[in-house]
PDB file of N, CA and C in Angstrom:
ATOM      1  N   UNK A   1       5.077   3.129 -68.442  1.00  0.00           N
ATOM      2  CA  UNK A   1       4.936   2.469 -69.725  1.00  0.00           C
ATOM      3  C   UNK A   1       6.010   2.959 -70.683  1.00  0.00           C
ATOM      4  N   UNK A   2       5.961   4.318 -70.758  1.00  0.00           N
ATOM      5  CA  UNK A   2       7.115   4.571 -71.621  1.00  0.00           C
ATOM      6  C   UNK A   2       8.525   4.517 -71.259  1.00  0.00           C
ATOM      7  N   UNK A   3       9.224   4.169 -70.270  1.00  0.00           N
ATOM      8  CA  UNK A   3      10.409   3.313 -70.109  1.00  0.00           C
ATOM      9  C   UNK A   3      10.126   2.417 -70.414  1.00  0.00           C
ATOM     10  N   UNK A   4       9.334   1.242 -70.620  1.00  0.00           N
ATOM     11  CA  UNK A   4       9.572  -0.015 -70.596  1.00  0.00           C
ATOM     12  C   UNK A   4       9.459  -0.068 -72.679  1.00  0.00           C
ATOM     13  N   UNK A   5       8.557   0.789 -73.021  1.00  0.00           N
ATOM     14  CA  UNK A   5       8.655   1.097 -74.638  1.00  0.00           C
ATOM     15  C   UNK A   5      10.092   1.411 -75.020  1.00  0.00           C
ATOM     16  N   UNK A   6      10.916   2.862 -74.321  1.00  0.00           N
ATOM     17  CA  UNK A   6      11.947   3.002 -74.647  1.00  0.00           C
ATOM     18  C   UNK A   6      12.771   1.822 -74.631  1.00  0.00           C
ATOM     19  N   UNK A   7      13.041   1.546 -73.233  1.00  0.00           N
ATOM     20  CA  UNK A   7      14.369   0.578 -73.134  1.00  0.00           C
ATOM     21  C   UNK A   7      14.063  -1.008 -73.742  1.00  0.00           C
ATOM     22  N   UNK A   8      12.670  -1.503 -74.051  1.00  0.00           N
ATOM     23  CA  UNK A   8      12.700  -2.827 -74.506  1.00  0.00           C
ATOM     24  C   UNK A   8      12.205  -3.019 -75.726  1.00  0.00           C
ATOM     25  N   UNK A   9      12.009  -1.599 -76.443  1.00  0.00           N
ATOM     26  CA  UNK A   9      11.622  -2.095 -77.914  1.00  0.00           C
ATOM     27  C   UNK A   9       9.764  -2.039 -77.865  1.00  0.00           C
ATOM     28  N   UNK A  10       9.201  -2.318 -76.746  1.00  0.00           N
ATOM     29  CA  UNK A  10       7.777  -2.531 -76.939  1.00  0.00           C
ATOM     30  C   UNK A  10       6.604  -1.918 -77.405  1.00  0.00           C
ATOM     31  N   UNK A  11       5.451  -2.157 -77.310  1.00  0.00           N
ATOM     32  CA  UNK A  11       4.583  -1.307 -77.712  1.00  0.00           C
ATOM     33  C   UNK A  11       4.025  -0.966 -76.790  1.00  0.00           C
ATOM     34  N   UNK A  12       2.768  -0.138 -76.155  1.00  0.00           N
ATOM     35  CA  UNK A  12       2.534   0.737 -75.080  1.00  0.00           C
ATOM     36  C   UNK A  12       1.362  -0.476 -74.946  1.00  0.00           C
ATOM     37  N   UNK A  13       0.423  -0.536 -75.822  1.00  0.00           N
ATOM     38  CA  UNK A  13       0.200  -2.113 -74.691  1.00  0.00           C
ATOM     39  C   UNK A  13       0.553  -2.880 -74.360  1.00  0.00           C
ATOM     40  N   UNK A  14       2.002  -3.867 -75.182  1.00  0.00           N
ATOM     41  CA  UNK A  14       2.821  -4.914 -74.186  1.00  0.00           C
ATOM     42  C   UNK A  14       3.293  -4.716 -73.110  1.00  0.00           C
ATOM     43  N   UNK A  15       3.936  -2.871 -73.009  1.00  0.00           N
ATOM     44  CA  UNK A  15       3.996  -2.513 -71.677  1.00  0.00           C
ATOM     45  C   UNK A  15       3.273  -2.226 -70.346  1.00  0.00           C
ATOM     46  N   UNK A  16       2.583  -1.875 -71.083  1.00  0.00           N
ATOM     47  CA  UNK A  16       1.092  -2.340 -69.922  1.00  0.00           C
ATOM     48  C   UNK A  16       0.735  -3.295 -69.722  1.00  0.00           C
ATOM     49  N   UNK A  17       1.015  -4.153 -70.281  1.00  0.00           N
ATOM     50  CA  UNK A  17       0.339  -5.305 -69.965  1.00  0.00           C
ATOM     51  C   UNK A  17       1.359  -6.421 -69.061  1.00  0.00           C
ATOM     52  N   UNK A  18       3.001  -5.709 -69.064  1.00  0.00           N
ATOM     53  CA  UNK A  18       3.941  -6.136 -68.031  1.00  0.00           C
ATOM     54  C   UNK A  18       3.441  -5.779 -66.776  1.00  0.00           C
ATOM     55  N   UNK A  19       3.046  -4.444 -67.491  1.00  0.00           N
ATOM     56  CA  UNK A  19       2.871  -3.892 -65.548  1.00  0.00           C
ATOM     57  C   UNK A  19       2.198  -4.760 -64.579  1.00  0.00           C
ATOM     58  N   UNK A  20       0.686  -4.775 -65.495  1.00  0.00           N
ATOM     59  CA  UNK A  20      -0.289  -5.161 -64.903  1.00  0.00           C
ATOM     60  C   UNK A  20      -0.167  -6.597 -64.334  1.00  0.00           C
ATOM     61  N   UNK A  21       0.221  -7.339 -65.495  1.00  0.00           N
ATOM     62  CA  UNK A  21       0.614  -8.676 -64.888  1.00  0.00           C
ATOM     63  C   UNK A  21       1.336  -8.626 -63.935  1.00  0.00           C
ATOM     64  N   UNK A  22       2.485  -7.834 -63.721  1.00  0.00           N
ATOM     65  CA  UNK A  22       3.338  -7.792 -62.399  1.00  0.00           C
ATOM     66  C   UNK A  22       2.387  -7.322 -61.027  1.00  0.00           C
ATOM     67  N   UNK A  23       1.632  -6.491 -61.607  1.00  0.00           N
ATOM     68  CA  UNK A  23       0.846  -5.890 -60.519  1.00  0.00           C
ATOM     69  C   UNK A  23       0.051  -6.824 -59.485  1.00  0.00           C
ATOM     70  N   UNK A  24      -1.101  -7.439 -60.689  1.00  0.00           N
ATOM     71  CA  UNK A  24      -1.490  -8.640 -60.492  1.00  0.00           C
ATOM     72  C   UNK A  24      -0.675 -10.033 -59.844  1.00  0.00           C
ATOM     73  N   UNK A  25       0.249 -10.297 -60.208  1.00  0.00           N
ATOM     74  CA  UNK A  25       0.764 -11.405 -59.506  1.00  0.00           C
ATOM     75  C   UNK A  25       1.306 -10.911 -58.071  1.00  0.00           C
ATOM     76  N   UNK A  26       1.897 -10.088 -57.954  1.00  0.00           N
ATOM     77  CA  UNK A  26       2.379  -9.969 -56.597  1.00  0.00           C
ATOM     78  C   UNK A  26       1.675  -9.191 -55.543  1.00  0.00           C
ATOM     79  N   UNK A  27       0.317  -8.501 -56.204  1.00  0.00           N
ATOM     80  CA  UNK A  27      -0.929  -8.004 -55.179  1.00  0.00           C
ATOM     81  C   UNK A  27      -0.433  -6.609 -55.051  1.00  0.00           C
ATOM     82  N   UNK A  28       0.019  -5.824 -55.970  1.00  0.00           N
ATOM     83  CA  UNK A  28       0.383  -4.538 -55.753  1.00  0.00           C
ATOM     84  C   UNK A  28       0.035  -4.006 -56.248  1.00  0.00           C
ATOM     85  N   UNK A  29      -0.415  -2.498 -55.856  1.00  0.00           N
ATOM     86  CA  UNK A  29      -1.029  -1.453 -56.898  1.00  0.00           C
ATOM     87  C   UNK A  29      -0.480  -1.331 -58.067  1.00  0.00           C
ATOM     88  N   UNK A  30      -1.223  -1.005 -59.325  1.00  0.00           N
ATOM     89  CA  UNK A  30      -0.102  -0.667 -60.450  1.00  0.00           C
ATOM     90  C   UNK A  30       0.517   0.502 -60.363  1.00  0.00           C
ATOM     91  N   UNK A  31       0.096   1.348 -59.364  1.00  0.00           N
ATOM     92  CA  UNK A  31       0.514   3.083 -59.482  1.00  0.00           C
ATOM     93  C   UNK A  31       1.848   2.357 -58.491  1.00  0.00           C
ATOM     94  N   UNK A  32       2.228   1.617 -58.104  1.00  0.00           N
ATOM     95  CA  UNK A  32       3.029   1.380 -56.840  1.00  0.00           C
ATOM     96  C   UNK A  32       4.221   0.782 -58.076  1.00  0.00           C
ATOM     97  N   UNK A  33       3.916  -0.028 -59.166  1.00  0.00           N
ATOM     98  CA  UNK A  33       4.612  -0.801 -60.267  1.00  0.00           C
ATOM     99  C   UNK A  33       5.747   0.287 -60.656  1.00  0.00           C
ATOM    100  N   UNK A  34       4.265   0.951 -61.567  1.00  0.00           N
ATOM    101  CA  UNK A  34       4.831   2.102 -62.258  1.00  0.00           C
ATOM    102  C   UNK A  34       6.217   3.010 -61.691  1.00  0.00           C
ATOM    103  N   UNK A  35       5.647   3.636 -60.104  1.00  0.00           N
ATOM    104  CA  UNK A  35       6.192   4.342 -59.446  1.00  0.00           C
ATOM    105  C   UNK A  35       7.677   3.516 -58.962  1.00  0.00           C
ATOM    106  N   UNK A  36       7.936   2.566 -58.705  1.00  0.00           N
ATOM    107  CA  UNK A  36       8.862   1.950 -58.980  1.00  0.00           C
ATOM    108  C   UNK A  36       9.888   2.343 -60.077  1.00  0.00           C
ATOM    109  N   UNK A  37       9.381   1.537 -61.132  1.00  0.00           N
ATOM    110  CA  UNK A  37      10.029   1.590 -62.210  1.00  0.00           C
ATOM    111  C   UNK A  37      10.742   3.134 -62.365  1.00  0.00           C
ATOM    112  N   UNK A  38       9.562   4.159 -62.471  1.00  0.00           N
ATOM    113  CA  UNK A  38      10.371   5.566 -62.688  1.00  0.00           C
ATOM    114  C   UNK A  38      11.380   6.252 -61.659  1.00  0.00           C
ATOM    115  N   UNK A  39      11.219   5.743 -60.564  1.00  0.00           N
ATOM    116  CA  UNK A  39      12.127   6.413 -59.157  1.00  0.00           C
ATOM    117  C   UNK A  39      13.588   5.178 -58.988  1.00  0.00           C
ATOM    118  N   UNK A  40      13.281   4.036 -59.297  1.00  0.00           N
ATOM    119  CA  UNK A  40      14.579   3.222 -59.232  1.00  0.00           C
ATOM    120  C   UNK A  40      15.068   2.668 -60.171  1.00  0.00           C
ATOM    121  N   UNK A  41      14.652   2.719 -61.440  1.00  0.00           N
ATOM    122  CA  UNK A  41      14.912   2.891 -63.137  1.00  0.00           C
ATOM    123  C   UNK A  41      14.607   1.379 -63.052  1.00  0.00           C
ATOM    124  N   UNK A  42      14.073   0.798 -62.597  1.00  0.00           N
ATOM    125  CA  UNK A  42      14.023  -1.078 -62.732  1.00  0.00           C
ATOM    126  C   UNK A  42      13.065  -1.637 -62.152  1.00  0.00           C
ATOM    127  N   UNK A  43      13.194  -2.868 -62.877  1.00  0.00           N
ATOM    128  CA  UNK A  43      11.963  -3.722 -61.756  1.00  0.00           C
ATOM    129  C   UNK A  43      12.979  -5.143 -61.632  1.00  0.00           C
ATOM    130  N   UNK A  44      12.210  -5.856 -60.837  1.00  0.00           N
ATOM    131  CA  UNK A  44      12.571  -7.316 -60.836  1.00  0.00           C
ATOM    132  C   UNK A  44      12.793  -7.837 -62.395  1.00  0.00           C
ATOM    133  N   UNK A  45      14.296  -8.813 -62.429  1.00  0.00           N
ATOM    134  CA  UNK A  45      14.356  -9.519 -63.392  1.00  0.00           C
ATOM    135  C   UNK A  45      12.863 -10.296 -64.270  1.00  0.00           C
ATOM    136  N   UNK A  46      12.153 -10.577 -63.323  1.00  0.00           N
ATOM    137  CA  UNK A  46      11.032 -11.200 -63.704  1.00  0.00           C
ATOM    138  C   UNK A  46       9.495 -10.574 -64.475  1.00  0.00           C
ATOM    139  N   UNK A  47      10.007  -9.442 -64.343  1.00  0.00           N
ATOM    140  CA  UNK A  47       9.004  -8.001 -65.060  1.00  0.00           C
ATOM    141  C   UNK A  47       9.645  -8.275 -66.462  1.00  0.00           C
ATOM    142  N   UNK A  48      10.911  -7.899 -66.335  1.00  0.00           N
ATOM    143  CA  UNK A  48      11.490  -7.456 -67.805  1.00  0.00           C
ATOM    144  C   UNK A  48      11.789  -8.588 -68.786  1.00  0.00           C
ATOM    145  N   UNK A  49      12.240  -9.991 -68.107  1.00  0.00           N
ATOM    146  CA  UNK A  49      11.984 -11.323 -68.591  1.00  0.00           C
ATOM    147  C   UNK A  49      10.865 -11.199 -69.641  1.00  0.00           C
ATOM    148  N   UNK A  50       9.758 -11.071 -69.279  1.00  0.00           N
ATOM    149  CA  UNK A  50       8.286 -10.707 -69.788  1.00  0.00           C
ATOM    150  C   UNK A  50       8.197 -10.177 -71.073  1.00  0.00           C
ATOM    151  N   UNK A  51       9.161  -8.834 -71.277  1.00  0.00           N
ATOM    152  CA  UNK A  51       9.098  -7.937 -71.944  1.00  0.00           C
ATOM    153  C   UNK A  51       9.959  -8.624 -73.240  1.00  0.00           C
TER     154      UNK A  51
END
């Protein structure tokens, strides 16, 4: 959450609420989202679109 606050301006629930939706649409854990995001600094264009 707090990368997606830092780098897009957001608030800690809009960022959560990327996750989750990402989580949700593609059937993946959110700890799997998250863990993403912090180990490969990114997600799909279509996460951050969102944001």
């Amino acid at each position: 959450v707090g990368v997606l606050v830092e780098r897009y301006g957001l608030t800690v629930d809009a960022a959560f609420q990327v996750l989750v939706r990402h989580s949700q649409h593609h059937n993946v854990k959110l700890r799997d989202v998250a863990r993403r995001l912090v180990e490969e600094g990114d997600l799909p264009d279509e996460v951050t679109s969102q944001a």
